[in-house]
PDB file of N, CA and C in Angstrom:
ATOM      1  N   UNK A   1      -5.851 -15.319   1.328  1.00  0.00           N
ATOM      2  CA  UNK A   1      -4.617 -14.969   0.668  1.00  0.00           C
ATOM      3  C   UNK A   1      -4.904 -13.830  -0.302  1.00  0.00           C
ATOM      4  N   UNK A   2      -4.276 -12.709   0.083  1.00  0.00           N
ATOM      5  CA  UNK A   2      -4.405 -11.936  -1.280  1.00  0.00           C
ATOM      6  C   UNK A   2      -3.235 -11.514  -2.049  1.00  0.00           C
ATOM      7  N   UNK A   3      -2.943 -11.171  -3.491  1.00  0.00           N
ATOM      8  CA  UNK A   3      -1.803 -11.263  -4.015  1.00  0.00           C
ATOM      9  C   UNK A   3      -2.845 -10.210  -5.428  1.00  0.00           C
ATOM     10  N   UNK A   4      -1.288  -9.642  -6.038  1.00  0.00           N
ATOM     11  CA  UNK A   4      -1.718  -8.673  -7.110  1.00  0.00           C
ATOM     12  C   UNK A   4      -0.985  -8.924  -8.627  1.00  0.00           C
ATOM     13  N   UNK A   5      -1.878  -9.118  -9.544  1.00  0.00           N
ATOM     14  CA  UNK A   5      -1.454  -9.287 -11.231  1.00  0.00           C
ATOM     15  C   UNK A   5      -0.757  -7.797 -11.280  1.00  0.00           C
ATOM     16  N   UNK A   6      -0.169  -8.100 -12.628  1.00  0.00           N
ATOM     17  CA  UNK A   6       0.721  -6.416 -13.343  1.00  0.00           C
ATOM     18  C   UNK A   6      -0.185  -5.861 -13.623  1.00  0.00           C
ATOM     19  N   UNK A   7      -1.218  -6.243 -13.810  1.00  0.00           N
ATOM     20  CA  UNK A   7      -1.913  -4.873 -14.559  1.00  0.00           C
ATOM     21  C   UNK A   7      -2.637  -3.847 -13.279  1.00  0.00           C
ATOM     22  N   UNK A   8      -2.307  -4.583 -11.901  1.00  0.00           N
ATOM     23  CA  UNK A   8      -2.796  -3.929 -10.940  1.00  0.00           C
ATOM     24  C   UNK A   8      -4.100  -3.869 -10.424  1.00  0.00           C
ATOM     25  N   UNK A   9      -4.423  -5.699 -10.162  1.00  0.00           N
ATOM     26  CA  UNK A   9      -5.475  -6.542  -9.926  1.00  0.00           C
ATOM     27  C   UNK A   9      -5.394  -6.401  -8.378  1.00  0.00           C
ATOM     28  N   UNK A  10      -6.095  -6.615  -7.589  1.00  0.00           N
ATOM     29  CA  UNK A  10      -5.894  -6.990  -6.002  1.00  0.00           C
ATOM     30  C   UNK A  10      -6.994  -8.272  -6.142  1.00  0.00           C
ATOM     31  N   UNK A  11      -6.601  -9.651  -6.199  1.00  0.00           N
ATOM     32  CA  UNK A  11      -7.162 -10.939  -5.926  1.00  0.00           C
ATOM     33  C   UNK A  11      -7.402 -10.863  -4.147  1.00  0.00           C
ATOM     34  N   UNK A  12      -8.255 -12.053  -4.126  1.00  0.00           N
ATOM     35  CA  UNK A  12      -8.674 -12.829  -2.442  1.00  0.00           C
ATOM     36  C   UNK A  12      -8.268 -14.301  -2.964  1.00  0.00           C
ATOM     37  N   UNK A  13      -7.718 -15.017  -2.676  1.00  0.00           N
ATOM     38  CA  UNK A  13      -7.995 -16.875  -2.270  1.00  0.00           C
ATOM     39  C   UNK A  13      -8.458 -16.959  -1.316  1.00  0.00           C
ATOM     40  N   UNK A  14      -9.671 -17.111  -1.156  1.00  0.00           N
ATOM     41  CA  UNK A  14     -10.133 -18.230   0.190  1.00  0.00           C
ATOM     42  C   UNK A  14     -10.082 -19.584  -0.162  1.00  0.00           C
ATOM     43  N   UNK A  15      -8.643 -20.252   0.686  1.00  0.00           N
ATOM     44  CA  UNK A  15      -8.671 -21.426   0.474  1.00  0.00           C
ATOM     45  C   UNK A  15      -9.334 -21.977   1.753  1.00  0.00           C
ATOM     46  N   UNK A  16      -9.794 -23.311   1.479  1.00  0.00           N
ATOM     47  CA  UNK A  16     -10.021 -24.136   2.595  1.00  0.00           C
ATOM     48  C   UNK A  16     -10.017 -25.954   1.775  1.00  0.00           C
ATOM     49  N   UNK A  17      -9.426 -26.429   2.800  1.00  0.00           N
ATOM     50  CA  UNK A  17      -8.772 -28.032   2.253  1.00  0.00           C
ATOM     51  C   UNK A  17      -8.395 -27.852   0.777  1.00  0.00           C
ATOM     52  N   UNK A  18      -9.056 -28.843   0.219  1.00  0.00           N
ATOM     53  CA  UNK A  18      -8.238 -28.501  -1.116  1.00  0.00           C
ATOM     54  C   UNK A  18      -9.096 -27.642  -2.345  1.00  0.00           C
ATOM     55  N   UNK A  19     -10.105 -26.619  -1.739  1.00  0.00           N
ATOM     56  CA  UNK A  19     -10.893 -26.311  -2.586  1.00  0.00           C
ATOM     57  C   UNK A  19     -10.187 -24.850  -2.491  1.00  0.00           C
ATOM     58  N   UNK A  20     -10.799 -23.886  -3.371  1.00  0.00           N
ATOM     59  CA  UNK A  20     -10.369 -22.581  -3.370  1.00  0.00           C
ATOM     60  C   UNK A  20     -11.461 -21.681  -4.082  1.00  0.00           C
ATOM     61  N   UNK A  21     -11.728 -20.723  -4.053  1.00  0.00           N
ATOM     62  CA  UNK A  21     -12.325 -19.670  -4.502  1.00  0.00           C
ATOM     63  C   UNK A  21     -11.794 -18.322  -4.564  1.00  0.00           C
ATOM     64  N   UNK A  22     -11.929 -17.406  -5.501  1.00  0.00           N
ATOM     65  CA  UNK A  22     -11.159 -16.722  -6.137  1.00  0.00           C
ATOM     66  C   UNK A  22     -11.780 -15.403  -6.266  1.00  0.00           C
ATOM     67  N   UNK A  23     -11.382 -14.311  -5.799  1.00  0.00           N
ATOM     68  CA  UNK A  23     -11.979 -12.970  -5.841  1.00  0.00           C
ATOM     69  C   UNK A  23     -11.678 -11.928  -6.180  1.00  0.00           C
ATOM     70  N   UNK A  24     -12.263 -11.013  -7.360  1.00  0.00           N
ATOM     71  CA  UNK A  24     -11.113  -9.627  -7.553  1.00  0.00           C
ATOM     72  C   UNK A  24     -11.956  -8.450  -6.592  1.00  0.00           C
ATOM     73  N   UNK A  25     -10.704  -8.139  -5.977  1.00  0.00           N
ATOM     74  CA  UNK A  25     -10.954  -7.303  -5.079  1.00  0.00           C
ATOM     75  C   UNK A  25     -11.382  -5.618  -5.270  1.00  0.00           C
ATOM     76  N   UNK A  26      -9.985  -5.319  -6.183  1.00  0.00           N
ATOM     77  CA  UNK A  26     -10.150  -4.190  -6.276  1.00  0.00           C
ATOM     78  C   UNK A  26      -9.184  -3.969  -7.993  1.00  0.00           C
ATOM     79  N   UNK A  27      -9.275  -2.664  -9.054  1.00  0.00           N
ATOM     80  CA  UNK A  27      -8.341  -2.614 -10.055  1.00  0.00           C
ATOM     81  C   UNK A  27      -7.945  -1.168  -9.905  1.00  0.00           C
ATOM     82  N   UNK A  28      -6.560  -1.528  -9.694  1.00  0.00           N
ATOM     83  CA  UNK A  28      -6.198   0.039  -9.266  1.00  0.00           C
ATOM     84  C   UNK A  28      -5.530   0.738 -11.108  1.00  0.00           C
ATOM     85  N   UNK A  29      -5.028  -0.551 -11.867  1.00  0.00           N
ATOM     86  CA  UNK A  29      -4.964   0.374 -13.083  1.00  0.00           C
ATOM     87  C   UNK A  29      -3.065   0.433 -13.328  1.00  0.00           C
ATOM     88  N   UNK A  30      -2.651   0.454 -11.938  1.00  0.00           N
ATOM     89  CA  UNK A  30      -1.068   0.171 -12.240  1.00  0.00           C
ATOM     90  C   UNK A  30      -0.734  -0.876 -11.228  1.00  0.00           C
ATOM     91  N   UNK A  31       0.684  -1.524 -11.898  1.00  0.00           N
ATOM     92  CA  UNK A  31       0.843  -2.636 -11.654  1.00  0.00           C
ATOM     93  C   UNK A  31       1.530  -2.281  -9.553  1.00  0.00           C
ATOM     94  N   UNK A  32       1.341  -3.099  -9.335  1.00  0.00           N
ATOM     95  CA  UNK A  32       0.984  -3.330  -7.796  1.00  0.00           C
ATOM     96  C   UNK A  32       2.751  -3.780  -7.053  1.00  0.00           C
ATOM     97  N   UNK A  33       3.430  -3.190  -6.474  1.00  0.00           N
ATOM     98  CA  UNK A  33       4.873  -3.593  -6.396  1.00  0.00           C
ATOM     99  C   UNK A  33       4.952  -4.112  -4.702  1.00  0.00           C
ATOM    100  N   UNK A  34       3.968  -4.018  -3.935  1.00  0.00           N
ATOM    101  CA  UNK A  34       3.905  -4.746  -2.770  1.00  0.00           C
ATOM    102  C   UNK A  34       2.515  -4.492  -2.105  1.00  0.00           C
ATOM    103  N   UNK A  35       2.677  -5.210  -1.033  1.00  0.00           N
ATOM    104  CA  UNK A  35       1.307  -5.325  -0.018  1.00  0.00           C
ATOM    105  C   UNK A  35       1.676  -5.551   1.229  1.00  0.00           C
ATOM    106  N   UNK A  36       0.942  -4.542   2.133  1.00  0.00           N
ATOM    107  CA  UNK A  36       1.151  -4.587   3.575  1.00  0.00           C
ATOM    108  C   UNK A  36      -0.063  -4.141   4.521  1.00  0.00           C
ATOM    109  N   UNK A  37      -0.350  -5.395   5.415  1.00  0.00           N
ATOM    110  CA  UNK A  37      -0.883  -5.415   5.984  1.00  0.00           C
ATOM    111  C   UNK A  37      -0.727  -4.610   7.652  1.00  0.00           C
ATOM    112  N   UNK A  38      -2.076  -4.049   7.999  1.00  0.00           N
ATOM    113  CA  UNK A  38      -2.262  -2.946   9.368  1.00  0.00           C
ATOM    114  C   UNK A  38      -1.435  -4.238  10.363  1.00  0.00           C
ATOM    115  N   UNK A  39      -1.166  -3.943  11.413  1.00  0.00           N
ATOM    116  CA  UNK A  39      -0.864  -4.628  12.771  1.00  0.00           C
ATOM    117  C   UNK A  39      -2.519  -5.275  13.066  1.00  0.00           C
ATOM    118  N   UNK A  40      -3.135  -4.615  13.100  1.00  0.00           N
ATOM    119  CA  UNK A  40      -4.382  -5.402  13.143  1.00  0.00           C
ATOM    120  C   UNK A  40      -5.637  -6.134  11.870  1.00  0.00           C
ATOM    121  N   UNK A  41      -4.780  -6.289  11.258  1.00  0.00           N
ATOM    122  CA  UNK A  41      -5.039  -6.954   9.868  1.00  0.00           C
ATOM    123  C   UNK A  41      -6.366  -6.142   9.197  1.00  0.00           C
ATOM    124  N   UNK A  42      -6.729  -4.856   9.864  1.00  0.00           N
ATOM    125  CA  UNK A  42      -7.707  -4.201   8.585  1.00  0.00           C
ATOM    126  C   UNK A  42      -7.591  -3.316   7.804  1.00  0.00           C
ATOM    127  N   UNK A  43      -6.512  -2.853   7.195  1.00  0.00           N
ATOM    128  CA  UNK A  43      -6.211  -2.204   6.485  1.00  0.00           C
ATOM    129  C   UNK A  43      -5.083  -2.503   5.624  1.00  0.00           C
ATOM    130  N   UNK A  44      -5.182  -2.980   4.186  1.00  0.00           N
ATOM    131  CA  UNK A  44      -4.005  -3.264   3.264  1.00  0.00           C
ATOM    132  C   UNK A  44      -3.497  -2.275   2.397  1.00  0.00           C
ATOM    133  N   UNK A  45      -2.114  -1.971   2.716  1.00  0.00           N
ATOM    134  CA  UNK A  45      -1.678  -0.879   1.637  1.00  0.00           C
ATOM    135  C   UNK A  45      -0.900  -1.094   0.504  1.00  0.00           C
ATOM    136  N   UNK A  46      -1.788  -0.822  -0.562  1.00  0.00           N
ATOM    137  CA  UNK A  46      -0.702  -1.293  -1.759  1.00  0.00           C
ATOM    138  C   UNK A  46      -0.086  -0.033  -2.827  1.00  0.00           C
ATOM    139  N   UNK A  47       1.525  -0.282  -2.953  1.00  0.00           N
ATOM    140  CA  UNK A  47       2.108   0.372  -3.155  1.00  0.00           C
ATOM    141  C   UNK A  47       2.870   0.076  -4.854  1.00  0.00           C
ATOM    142  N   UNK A  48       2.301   1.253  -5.607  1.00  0.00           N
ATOM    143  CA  UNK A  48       2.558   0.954  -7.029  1.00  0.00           C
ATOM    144  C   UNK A  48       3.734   1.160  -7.909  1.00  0.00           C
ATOM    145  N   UNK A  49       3.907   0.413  -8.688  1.00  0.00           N
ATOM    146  CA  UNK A  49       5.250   0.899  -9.502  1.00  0.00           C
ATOM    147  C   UNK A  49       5.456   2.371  -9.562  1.00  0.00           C
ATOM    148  N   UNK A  50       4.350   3.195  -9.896  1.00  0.00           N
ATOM    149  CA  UNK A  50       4.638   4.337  -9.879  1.00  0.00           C
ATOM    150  C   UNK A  50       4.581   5.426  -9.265  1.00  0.00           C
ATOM    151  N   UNK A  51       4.605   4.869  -7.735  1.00  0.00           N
ATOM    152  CA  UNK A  51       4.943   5.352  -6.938  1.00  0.00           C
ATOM    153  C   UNK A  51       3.522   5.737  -5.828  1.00  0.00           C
ATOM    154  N   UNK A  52       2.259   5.207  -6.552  1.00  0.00           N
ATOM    155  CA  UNK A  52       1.188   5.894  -5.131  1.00  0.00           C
ATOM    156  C   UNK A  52       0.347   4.690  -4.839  1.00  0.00           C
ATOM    157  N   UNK A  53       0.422   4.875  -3.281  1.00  0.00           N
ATOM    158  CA  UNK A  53      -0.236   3.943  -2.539  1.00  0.00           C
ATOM    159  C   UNK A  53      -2.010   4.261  -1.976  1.00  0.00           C
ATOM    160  N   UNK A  54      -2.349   2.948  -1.952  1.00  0.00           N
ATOM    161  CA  UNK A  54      -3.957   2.510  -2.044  1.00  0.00           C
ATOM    162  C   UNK A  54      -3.857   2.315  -0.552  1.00  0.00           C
ATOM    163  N   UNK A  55      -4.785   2.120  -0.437  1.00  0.00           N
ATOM    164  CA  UNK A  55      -5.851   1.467   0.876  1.00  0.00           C
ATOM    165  C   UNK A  55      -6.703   1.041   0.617  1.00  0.00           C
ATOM    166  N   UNK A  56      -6.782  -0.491   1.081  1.00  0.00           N
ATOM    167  CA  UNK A  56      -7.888  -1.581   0.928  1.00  0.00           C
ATOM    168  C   UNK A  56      -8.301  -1.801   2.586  1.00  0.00           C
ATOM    169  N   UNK A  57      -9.692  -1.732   2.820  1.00  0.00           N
ATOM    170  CA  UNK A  57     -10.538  -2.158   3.566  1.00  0.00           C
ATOM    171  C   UNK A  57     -11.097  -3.592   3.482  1.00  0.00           C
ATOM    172  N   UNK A  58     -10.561  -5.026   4.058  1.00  0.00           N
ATOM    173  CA  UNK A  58     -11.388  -6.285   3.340  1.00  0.00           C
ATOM    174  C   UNK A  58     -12.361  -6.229   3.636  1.00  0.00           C
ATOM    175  N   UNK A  59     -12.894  -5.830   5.064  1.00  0.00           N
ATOM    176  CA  UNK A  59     -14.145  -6.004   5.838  1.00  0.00           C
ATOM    177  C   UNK A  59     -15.163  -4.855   4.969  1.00  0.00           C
ATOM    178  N   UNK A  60     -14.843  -3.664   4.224  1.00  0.00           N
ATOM    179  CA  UNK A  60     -15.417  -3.485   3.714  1.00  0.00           C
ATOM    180  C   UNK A  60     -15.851  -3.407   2.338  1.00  0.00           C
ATOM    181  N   UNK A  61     -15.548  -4.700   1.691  1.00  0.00           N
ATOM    182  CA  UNK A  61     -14.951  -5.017   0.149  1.00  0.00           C
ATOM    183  C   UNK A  61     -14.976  -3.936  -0.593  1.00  0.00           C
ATOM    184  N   UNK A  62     -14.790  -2.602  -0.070  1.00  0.00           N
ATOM    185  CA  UNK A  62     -15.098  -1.442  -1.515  1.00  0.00           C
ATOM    186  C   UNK A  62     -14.061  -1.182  -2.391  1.00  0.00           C
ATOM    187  N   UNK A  63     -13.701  -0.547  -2.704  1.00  0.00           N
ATOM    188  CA  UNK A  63     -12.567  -0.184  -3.697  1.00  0.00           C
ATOM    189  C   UNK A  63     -11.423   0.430  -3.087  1.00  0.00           C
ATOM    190  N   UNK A  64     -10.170   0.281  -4.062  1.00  0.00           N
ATOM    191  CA  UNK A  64      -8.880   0.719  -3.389  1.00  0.00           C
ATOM    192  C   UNK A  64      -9.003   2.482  -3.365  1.00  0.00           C
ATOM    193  N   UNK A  65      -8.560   2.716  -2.166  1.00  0.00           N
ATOM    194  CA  UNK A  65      -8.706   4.266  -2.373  1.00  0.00           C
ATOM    195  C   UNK A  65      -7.439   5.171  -2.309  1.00  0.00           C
ATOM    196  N   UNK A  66      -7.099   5.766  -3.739  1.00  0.00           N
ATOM    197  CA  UNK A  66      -5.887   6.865  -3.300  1.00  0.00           C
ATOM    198  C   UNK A  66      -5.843   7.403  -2.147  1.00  0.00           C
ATOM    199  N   UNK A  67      -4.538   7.295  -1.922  1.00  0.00           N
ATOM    200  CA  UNK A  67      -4.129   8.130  -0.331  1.00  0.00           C
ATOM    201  C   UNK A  67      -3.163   8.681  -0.488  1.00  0.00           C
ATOM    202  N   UNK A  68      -1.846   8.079  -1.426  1.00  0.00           N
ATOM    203  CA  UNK A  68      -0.934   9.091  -1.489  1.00  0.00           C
ATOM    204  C   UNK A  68      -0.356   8.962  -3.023  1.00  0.00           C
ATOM    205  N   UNK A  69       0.105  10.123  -3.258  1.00  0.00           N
ATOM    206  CA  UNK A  69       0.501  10.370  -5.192  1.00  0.00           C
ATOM    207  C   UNK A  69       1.787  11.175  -5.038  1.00  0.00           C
ATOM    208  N   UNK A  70       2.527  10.654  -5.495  1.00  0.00           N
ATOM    209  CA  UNK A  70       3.843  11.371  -5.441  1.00  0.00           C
ATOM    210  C   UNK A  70       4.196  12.342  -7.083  1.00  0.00           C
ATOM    211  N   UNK A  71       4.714  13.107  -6.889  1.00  0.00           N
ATOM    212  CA  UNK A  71       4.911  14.288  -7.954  1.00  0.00           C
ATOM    213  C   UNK A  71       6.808  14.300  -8.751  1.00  0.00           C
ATOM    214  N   UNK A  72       7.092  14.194  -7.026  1.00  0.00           N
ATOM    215  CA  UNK A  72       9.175  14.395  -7.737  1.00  0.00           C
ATOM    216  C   UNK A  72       9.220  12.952  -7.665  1.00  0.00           C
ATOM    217  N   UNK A  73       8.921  12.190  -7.036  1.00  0.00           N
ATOM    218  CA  UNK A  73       9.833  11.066  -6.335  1.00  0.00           C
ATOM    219  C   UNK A  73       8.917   9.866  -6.471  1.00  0.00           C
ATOM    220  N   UNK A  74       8.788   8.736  -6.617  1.00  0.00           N
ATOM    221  CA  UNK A  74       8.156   7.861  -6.438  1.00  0.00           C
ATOM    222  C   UNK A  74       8.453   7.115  -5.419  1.00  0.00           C
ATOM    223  N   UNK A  75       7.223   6.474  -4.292  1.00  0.00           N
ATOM    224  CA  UNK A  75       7.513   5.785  -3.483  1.00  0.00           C
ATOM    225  C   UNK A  75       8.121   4.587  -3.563  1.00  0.00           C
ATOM    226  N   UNK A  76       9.475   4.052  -3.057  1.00  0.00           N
ATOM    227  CA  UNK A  76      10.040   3.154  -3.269  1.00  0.00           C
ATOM    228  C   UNK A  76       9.231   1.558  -2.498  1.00  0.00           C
ATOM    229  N   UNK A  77       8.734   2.030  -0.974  1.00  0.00           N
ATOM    230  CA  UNK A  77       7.813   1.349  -0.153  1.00  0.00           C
ATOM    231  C   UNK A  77       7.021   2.235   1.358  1.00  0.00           C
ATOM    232  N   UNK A  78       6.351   1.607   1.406  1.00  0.00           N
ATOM    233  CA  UNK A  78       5.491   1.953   2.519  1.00  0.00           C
ATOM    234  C   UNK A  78       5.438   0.803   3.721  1.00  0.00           C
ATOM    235  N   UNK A  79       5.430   1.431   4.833  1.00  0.00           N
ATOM    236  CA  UNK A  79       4.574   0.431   5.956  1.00  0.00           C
ATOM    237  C   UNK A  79       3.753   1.274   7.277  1.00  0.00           C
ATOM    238  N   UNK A  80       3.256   0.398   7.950  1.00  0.00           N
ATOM    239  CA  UNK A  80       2.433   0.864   8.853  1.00  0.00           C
ATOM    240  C   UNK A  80       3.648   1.575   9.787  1.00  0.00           C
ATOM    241  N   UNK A  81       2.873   1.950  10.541  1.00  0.00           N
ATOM    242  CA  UNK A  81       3.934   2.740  11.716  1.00  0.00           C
ATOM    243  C   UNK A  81       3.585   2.573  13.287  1.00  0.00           C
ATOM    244  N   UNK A  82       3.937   1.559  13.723  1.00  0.00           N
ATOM    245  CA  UNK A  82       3.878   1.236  15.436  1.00  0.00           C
ATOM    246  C   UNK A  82       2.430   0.475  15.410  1.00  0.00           C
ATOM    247  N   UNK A  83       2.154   0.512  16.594  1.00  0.00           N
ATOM    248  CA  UNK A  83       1.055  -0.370  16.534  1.00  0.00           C
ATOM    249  C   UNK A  83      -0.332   0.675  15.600  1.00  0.00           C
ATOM    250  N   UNK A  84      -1.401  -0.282  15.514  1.00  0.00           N
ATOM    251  CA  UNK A  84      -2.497   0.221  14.849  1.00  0.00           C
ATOM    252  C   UNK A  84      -2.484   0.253  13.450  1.00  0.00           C
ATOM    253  N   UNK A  85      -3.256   1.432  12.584  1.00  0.00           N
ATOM    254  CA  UNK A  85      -3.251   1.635  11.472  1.00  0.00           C
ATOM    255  C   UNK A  85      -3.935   2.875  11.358  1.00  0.00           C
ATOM    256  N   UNK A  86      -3.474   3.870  11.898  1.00  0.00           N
ATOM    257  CA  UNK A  86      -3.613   5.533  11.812  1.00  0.00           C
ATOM    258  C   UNK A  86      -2.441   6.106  10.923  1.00  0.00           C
ATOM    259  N   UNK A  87      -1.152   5.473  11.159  1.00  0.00           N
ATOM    260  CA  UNK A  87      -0.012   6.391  10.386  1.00  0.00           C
ATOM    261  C   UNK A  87       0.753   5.789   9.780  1.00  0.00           C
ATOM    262  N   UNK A  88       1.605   5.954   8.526  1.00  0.00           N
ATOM    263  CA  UNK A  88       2.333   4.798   7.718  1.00  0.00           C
ATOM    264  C   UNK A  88       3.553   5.843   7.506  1.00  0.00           C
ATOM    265  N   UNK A  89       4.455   5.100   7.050  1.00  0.00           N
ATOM    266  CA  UNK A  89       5.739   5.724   6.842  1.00  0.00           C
ATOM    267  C   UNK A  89       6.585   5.750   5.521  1.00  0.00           C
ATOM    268  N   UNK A  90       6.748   6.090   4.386  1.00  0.00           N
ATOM    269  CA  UNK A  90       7.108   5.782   3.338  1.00  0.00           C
ATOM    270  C   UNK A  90       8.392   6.402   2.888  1.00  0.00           C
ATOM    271  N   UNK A  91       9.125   5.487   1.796  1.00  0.00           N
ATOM    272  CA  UNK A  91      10.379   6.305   1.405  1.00  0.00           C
ATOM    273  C   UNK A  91      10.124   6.221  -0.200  1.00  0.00           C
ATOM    274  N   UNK A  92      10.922   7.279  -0.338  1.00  0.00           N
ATOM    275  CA  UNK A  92      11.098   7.790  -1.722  1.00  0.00           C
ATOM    276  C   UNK A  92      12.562   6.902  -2.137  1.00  0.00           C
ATOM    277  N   UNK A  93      12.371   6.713  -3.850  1.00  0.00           N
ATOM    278  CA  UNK A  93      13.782   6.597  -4.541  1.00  0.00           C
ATOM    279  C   UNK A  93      14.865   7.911  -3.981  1.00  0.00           C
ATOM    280  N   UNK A  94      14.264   9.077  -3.574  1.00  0.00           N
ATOM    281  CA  UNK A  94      15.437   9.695  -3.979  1.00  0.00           C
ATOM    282  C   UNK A  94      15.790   9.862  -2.217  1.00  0.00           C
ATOM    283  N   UNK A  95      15.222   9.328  -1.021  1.00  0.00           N
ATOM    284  CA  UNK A  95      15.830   9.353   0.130  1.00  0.00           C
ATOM    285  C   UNK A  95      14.915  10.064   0.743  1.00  0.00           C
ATOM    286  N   UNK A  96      14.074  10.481   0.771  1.00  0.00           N
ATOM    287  CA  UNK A  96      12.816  10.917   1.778  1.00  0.00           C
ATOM    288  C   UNK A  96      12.067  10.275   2.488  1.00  0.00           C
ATOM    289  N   UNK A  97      12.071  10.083   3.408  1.00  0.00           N
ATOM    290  CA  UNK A  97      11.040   9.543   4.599  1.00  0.00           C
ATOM    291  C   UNK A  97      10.141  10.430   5.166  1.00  0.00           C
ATOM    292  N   UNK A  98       8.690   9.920   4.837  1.00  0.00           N
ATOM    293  CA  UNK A  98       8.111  10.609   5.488  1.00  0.00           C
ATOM    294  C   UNK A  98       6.831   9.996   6.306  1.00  0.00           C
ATOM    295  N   UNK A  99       6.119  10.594   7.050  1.00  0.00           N
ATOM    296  CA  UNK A  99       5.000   9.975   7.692  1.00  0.00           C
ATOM    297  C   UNK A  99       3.868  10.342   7.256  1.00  0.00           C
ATOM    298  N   UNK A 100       3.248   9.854   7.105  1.00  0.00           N
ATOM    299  CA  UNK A 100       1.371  10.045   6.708  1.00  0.00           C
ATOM    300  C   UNK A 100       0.516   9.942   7.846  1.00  0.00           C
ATOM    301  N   UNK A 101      -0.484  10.487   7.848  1.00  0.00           N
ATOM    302  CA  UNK A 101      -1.325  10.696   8.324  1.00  0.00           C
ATOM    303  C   UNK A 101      -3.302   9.547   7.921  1.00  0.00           C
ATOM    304  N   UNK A 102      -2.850   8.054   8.156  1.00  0.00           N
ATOM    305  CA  UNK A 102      -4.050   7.411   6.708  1.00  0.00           C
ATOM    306  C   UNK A 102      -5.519   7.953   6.496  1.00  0.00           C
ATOM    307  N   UNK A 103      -5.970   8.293   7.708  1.00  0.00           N
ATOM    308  CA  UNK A 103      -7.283   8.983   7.607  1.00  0.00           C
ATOM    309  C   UNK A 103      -7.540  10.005   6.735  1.00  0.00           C
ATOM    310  N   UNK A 104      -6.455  10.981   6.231  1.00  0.00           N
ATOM    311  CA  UNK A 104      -6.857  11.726   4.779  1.00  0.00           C
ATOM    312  C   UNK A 104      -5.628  11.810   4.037  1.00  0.00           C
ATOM    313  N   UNK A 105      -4.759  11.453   4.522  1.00  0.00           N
ATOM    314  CA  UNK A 105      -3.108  11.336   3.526  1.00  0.00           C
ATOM    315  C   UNK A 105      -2.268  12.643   3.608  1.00  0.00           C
ATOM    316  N   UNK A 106      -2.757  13.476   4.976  1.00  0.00           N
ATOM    317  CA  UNK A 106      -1.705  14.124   5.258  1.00  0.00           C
ATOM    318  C   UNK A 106      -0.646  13.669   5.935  1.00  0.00           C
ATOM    319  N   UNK A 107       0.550  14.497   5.245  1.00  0.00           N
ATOM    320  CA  UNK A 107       2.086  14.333   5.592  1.00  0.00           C
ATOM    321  C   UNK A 107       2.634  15.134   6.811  1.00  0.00           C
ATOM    322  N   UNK A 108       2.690  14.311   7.612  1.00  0.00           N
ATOM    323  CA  UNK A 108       2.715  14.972   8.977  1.00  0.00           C
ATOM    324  C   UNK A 108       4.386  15.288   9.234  1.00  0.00           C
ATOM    325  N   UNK A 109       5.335  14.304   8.446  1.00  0.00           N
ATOM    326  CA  UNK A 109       6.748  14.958   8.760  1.00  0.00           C
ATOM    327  C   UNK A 109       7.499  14.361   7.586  1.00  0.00           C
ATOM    328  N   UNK A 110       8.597  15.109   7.569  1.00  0.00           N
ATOM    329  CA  UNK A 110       9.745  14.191   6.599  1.00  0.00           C
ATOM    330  C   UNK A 110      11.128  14.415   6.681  1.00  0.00           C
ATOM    331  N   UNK A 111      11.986  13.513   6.306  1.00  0.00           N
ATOM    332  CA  UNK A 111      13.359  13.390   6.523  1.00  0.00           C
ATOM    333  C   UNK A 111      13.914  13.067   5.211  1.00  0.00           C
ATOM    334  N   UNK A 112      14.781  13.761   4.902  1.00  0.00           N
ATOM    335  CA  UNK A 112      15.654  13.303   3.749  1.00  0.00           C
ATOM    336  C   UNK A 112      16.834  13.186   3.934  1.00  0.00           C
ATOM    337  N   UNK A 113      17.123  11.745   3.737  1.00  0.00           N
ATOM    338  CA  UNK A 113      18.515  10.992   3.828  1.00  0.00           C
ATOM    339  C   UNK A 113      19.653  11.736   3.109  1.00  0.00           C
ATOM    340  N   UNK A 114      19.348  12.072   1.869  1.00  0.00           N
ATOM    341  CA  UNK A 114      20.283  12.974   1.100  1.00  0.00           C
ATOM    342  C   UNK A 114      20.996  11.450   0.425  1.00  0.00           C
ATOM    343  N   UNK A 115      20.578  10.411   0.403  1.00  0.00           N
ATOM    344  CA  UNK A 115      21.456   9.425  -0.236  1.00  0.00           C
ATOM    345  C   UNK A 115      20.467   8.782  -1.117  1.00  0.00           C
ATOM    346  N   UNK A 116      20.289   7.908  -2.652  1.00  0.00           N
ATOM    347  CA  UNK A 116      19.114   7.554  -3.633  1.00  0.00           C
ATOM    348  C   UNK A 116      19.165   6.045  -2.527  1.00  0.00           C
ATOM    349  N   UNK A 117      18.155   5.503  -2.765  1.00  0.00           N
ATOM    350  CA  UNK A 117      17.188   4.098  -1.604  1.00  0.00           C
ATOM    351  C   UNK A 117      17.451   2.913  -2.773  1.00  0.00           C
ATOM    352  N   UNK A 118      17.522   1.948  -2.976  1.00  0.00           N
ATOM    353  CA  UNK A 118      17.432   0.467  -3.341  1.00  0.00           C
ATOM    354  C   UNK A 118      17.037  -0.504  -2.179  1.00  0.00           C
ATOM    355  N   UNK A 119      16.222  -1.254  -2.592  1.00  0.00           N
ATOM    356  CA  UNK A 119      15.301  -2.335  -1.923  1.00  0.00           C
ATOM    357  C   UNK A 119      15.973  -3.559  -2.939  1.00  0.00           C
TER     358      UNK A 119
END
């Protein structure tokens, strides 16, 4: 199970029966506003209040790594895109969709709705 504190903790629970153990994963420094997992469960992207999303590797416990930082707009959410975990898709508060590229966080396209986003 993994789940994230405000201050922008990334925890592990490994539970098993009624015991548990407890792991900090990664501290990204801002508070953590969702988590989404690859189609093939190795890659977690977490997406921050203020707008820029991480990449967590579990298999390779290292640290969360910037991938994307927004400047006008803050990301409202992110997710993977079709099968795998090569490309993610994110929207802005102010109506931008765009696609990423995860292997270096290029922005391969974008669309703007022209309308502000609520989740």
């Amino acid at each position: 199970l993994y789940l994230s504190a405000q201050e922008g903790i990334l925890f592990f629970y490994h539970i098993k029966d009624l015991q548990y153990k407890m792991k900090i994963c990664a501290d990204i420094f801002q508070p953590i506003s969702s988590l989404i997992f690859s189609p093939d469960y190795t890659v977690l992207l977490l997406v921050t209040d203020q707008g820029t999303v991480y990449t967590y590797k579990p298999d390779h416990s290292g640290e969360a790594v910037k991938l994307l930082d927004t400047c006008n707009s803050c990301f409202l959410a992110a997710d993977f895109l079709s099968l795998g975990n090569k490309y993610c898709v994110s929207v802005t508060i102010s109506g931008e969709v765009q696609v990423w590229f995860l292997e270096d966080g290029t922005c391969l396209g974008k669309l703007n709705l022209d309308i502000e986003v609520h989740i």
